[in-house]
C-alpha atoms as a PDB file:
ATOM      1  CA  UNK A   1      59.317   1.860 220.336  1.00  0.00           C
ATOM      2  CA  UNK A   2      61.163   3.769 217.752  1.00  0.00           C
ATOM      3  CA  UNK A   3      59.087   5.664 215.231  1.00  0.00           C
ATOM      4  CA  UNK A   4      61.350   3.793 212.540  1.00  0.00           C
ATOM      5  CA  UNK A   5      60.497   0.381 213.611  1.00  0.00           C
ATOM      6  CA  UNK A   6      57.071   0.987 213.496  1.00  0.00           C
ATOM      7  CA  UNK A   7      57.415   1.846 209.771  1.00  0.00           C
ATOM      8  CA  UNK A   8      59.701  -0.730 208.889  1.00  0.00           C
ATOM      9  CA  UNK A   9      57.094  -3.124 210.637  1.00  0.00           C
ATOM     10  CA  UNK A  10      54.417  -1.488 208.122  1.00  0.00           C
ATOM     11  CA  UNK A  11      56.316  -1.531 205.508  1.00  0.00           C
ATOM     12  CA  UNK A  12      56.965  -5.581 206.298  1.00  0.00           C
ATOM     13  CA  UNK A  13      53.637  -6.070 206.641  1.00  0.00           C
ATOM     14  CA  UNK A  14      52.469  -3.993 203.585  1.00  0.00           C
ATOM     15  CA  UNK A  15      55.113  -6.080 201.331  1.00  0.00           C
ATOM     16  CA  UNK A  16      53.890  -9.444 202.225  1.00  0.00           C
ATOM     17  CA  UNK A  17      56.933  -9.723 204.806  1.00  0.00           C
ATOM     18  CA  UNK A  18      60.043  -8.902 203.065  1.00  0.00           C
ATOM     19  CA  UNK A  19      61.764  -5.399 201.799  1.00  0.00           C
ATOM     20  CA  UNK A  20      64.633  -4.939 199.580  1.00  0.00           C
ATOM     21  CA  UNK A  21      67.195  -2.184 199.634  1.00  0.00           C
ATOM     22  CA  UNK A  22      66.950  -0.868 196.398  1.00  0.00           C
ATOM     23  CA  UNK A  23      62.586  -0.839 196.340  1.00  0.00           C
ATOM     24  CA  UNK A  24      62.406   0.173 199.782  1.00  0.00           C
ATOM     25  CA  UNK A  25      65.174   2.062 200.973  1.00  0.00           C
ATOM     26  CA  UNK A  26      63.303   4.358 203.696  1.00  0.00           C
ATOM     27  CA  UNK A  27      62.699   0.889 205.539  1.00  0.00           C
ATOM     28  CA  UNK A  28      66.259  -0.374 204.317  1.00  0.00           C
ATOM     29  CA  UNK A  29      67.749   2.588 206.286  1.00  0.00           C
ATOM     30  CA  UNK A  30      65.644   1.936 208.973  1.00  0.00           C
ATOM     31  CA  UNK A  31      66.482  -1.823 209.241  1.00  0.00           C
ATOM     32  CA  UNK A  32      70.299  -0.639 209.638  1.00  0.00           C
ATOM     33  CA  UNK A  33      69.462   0.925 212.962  1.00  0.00           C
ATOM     34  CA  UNK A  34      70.905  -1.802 215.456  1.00  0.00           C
ATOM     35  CA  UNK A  35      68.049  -0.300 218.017  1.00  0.00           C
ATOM     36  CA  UNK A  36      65.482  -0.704 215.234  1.00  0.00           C
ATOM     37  CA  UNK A  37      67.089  -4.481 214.449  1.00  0.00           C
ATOM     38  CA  UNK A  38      67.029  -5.076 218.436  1.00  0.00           C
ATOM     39  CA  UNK A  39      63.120  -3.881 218.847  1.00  0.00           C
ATOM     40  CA  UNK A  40      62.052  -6.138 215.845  1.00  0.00           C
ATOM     41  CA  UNK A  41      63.919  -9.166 217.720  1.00  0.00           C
ATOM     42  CA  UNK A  42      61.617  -8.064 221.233  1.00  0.00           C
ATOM     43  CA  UNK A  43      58.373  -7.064 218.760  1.00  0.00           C
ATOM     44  CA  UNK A  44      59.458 -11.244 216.968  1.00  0.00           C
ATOM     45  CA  UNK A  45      60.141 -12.698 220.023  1.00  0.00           C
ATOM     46  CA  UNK A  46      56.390 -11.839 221.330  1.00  0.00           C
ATOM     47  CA  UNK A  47      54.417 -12.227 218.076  1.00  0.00           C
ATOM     48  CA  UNK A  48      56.583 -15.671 216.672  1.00  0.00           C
ATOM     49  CA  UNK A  49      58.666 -14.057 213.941  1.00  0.00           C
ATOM     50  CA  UNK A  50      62.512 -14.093 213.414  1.00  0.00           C
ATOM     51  CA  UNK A  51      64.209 -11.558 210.675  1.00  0.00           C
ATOM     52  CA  UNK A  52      66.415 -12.867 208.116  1.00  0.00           C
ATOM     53  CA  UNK A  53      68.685 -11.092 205.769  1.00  0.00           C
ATOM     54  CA  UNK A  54      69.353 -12.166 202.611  1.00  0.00           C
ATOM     55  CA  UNK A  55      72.114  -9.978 200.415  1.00  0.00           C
ATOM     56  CA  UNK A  56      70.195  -6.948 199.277  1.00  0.00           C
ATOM     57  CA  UNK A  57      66.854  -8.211 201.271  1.00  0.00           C
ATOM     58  CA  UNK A  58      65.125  -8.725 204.732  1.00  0.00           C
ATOM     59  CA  UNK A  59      62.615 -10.920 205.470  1.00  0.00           C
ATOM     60  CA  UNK A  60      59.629 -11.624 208.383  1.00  0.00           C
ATOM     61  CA  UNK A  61      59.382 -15.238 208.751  1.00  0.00           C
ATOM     62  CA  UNK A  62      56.625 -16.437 211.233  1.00  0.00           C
ATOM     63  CA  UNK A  63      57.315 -19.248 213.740  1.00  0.00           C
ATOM     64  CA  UNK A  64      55.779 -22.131 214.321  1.00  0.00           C
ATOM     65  CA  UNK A  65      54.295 -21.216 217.338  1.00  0.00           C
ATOM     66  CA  UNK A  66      53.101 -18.204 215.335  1.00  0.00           C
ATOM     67  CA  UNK A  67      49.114 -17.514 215.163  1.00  0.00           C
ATOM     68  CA  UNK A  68      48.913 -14.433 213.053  1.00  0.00           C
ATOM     69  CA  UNK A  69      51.085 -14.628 210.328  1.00  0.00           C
ATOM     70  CA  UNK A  70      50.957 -18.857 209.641  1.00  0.00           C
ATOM     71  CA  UNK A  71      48.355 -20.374 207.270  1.00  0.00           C
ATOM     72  CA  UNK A  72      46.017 -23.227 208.072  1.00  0.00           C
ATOM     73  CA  UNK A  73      43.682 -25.545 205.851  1.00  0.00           C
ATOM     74  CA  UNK A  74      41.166 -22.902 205.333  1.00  0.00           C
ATOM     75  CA  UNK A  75      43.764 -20.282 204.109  1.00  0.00           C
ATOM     76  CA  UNK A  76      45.655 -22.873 202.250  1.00  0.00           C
ATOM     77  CA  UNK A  77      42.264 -23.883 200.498  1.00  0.00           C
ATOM     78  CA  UNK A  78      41.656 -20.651 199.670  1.00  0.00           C
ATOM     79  CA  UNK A  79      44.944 -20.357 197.996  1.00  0.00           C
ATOM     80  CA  UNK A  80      44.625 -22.825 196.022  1.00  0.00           C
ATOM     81  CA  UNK A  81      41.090 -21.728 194.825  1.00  0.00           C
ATOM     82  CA  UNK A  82      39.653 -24.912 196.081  1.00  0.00           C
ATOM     83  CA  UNK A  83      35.866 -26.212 195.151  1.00  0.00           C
ATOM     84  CA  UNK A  84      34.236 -29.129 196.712  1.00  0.00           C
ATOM     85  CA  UNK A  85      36.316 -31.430 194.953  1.00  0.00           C
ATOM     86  CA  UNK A  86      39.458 -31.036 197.325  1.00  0.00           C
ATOM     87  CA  UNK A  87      39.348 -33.213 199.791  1.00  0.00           C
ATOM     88  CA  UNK A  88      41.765 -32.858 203.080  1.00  0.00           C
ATOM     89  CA  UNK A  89      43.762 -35.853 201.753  1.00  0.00           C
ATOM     90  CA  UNK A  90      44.026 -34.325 198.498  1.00  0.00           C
ATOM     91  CA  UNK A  91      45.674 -31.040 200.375  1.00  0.00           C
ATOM     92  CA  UNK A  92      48.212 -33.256 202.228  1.00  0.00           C
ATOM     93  CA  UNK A  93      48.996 -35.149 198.838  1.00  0.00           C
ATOM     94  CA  UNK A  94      49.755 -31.351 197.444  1.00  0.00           C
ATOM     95  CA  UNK A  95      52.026 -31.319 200.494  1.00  0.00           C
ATOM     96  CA  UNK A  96      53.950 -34.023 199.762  1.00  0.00           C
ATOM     97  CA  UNK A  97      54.206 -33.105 196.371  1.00  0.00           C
ATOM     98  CA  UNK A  98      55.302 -29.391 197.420  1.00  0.00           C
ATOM     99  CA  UNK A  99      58.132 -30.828 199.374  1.00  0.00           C
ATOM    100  CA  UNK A 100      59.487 -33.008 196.705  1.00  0.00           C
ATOM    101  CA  UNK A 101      59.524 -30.148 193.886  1.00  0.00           C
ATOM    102  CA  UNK A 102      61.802 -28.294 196.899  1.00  0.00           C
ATOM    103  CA  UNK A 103      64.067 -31.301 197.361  1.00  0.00           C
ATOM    104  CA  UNK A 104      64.332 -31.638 193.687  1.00  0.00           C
ATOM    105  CA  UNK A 105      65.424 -27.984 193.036  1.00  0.00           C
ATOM    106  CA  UNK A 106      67.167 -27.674 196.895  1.00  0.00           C
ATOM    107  CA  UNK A 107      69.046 -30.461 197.906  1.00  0.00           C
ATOM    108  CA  UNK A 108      72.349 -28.724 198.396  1.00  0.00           C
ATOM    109  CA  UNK A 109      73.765 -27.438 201.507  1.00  0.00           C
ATOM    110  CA  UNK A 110      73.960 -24.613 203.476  1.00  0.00           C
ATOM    111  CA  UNK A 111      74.526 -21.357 200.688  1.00  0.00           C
ATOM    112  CA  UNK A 112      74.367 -23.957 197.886  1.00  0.00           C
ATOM    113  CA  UNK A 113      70.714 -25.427 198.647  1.00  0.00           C
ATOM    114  CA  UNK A 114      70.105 -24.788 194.660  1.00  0.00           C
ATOM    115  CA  UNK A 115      70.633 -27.537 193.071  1.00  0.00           C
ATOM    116  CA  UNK A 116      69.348 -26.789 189.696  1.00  0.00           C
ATOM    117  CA  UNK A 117      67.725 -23.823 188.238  1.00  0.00           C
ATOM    118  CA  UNK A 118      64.268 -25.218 186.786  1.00  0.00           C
ATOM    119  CA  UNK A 119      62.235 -28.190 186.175  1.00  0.00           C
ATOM    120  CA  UNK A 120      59.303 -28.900 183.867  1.00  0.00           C
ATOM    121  CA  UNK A 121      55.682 -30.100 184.760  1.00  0.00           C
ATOM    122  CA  UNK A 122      56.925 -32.828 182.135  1.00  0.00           C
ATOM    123  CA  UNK A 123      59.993 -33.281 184.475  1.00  0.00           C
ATOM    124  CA  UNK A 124      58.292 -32.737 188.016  1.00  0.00           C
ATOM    125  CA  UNK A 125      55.304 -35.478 187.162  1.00  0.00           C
ATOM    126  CA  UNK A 126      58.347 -38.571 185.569  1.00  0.00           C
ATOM    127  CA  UNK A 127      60.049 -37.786 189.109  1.00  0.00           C
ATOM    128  CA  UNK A 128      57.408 -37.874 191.240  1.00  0.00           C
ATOM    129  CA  UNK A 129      56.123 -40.641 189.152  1.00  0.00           C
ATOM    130  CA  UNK A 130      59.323 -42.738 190.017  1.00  0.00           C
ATOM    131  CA  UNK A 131      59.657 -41.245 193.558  1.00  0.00           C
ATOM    132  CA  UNK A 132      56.300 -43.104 194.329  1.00  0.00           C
ATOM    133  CA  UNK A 133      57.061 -45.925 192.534  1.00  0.00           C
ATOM    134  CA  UNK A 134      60.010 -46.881 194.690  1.00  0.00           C
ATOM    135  CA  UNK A 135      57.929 -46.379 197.893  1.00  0.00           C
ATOM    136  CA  UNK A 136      55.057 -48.332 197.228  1.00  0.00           C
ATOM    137  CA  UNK A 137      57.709 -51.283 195.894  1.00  0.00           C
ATOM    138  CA  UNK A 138      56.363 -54.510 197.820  1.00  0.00           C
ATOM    139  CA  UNK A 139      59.020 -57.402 197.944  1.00  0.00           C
ATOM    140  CA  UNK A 140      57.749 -61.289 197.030  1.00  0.00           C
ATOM    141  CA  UNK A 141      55.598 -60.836 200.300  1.00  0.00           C
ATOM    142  CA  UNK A 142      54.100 -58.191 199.679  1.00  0.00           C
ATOM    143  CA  UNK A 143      55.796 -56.315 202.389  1.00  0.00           C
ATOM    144  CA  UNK A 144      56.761 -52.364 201.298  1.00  0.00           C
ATOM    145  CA  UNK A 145      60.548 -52.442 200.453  1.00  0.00           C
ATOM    146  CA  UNK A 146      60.916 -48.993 201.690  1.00  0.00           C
ATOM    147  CA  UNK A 147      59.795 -49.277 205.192  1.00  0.00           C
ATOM    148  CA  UNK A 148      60.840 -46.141 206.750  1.00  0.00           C
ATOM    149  CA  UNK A 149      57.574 -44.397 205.208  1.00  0.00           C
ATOM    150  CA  UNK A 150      54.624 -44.035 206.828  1.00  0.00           C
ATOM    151  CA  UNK A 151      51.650 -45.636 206.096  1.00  0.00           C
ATOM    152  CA  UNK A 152      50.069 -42.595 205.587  1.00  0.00           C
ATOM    153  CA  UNK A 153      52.817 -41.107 203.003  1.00  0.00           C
ATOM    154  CA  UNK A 154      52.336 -44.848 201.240  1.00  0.00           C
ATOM    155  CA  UNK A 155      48.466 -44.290 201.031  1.00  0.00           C
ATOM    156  CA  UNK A 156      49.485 -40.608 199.134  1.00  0.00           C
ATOM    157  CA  UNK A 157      52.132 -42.187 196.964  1.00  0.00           C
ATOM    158  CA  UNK A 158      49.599 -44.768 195.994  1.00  0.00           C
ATOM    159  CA  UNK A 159      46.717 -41.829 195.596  1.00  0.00           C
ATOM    160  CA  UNK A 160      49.359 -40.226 193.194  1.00  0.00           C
ATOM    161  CA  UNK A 161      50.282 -43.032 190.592  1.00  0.00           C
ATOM    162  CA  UNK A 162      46.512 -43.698 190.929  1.00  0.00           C
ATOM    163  CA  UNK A 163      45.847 -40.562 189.042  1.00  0.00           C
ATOM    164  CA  UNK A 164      45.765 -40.308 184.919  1.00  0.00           C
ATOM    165  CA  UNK A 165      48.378 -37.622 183.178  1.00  0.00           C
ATOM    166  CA  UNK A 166      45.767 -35.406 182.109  1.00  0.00           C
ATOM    167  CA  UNK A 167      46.475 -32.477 179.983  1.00  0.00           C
ATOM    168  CA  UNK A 168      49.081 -29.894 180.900  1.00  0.00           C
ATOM    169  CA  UNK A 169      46.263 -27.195 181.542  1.00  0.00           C
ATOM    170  CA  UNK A 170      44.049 -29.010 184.051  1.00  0.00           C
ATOM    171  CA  UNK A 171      42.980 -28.039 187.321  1.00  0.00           C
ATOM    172  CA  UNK A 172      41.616 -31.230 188.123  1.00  0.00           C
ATOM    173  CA  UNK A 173      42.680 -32.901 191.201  1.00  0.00           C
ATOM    174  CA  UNK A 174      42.246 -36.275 189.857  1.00  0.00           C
ATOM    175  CA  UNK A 175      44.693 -35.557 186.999  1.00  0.00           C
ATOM    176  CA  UNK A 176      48.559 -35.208 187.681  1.00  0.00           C
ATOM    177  CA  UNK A 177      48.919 -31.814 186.031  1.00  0.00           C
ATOM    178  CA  UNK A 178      45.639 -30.628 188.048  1.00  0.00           C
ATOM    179  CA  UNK A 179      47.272 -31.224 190.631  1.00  0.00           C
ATOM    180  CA  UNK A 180      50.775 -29.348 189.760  1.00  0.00           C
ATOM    181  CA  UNK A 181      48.622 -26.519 188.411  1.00  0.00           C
ATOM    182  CA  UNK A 182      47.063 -26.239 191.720  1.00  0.00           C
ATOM    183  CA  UNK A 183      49.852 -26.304 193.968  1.00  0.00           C
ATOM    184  CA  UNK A 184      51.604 -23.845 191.396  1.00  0.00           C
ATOM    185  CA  UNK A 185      48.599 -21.529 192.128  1.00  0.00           C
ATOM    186  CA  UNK A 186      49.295 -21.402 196.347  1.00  0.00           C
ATOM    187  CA  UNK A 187      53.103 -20.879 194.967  1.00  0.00           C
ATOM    188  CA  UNK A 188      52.588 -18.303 192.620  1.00  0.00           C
ATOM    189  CA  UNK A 189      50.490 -16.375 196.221  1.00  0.00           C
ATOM    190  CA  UNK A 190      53.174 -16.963 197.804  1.00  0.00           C
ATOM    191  CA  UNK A 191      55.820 -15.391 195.771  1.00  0.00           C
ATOM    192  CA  UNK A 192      58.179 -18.363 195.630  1.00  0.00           C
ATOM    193  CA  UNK A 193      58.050 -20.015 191.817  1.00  0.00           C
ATOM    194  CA  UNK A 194      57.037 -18.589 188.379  1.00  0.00           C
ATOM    195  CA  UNK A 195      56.007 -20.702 185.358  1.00  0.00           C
ATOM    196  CA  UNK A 196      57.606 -19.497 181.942  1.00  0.00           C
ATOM    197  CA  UNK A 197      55.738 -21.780 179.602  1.00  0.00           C
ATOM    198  CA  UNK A 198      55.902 -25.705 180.929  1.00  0.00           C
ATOM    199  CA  UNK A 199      59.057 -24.588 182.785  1.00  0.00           C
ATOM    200  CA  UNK A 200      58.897 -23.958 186.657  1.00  0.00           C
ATOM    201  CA  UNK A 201      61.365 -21.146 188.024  1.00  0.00           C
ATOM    202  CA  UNK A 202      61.802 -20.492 191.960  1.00  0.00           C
ATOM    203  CA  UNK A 203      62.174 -16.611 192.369  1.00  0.00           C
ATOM    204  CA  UNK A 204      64.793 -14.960 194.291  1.00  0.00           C
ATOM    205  CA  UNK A 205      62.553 -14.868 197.495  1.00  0.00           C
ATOM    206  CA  UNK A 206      62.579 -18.769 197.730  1.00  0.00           C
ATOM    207  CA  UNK A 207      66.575 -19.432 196.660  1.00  0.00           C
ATOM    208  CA  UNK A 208      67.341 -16.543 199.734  1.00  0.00           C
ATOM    209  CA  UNK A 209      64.955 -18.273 201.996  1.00  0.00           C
ATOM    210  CA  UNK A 210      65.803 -21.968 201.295  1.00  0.00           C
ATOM    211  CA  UNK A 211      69.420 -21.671 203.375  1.00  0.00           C
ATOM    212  CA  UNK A 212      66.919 -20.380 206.124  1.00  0.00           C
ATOM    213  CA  UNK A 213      64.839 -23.295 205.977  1.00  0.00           C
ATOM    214  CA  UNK A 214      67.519 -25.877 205.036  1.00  0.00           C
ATOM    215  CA  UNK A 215      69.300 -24.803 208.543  1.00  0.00           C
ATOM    216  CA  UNK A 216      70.418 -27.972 210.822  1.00  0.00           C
ATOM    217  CA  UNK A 217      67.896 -25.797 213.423  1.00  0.00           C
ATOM    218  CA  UNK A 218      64.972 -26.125 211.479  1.00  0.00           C
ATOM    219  CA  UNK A 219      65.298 -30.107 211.242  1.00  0.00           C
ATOM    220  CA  UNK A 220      63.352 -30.685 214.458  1.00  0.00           C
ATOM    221  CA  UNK A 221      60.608 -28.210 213.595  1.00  0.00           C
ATOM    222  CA  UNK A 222      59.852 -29.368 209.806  1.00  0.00           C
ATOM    223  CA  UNK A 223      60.124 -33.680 211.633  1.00  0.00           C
ATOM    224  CA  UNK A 224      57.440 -32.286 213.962  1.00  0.00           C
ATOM    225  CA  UNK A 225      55.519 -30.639 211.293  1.00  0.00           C
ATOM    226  CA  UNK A 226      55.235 -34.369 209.453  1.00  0.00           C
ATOM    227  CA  UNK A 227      54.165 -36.472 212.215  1.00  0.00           C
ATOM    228  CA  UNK A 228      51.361 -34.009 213.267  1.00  0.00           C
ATOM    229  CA  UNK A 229      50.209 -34.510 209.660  1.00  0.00           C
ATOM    230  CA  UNK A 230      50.428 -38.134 209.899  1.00  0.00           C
ATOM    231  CA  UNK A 231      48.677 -37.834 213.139  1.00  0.00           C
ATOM    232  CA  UNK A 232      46.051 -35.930 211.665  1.00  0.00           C
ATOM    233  CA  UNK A 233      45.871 -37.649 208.891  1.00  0.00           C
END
């Protein structure tokens, strides 16, 4: 292995997986060796990563079949700085809730995923609010209008519009903005949103990465992703 891939490696690992060219321009250099760029595809191929760049960025994003680099329950827990009051269903409602603040702010295609800039905890809560609503809709026999959801995302709608507003600084998972604070918290680790006041801003690493993730190839993965969840569930 090349002395530069090892650094750019470090330098991946040392900046929570991604570099840009004008921070990091040793490892920038480095990644515009096609050697260097061909030894991180063998070093990705055996440890379940795949490289992505992004304009004036690279990133390391693991695989699924990745058992370094992904986070479980444990490290998502941890995260979130939860106490004995989060229960596993409560993560997977956090889940659900993660994936509909993404489809609210990324529902574009391809290099226009964004499809707007912010959203509110005001906003988020009225949508997800009326997202749930619609699911859990019975008809005059009581049957749920909206059949293609699971019985298991039904039982999270359900535990959602169960919960009380609570006030916009709560951590409380049996309050709405508890909840929203607490998923914001695992986000914030992450590096993809910032809060400026009530308002809630993805960062540059999330609108490079969504494309990635929004990819017709990454269908399969994410629909395998749910029904192990429901499984577990």
């Amino acid at each position: 292995m090349k002395q530069e891939t090892a650094f750019l490696f470090y330098t991946l690992m040392k900046k929570d997986g991604w570099i840009e060219r004008s921070a990091d321009p040793q490892a920038w250099e480095n990644w515009q060796d096609s050697e260097v760029q061909a030894e991180m595809e063998t070093l990705g191929q055996e440890l379940g990563f795949e490289m992505y760049p992004a304009g004036g960025r690279v990133y390391l994003i693991p695989t699924q079949d990745n058992d370094l680099f992904l986070k479980n329950n444990q490290d998502y827990r941890k995260d979130i700085s939860a106490d004995n009051e989060v229960k596993l269903r409560d993560l997977y409602l956090l889940n659900y809730l993660a994936i509909y603040l993404l489809y609210l702010l990324f529902h574009g295609e391809g290099s226009n995923a964004s499809s707007r800039d912010f959203i509110t905890k005001e906003g988020l809560i009225s949508e997800f609010n009326q997202h749930c609503e619609s699911v859990t809709k019975t008809d005059i026999n009581g049957s749920a209008v909206r059949a293609e959801y699971s019985e298991n995302f039904l039982q999270l709608a359900h535990m959602w519009l169960s919960k009380i507003e609570g006030e916009p600084s709560s951590r409380k998972m049996a309050e709405k903005y508890g909840c929203i604070n607490r998923l914001l918290v695992k986000f914030r680790a992450d590096g993809l949103f910032e809060e400026q006041g009530d308002d809630i801003h993805p960062t540059d690493k999330l609108r490079d990465l969504m494309p990635y993730f929004l990819r017709r190839d990454r269908v399969r993965p994410i629909n395998d992703w749910i029904a192990q969840e429901q499984k577990e569930g």
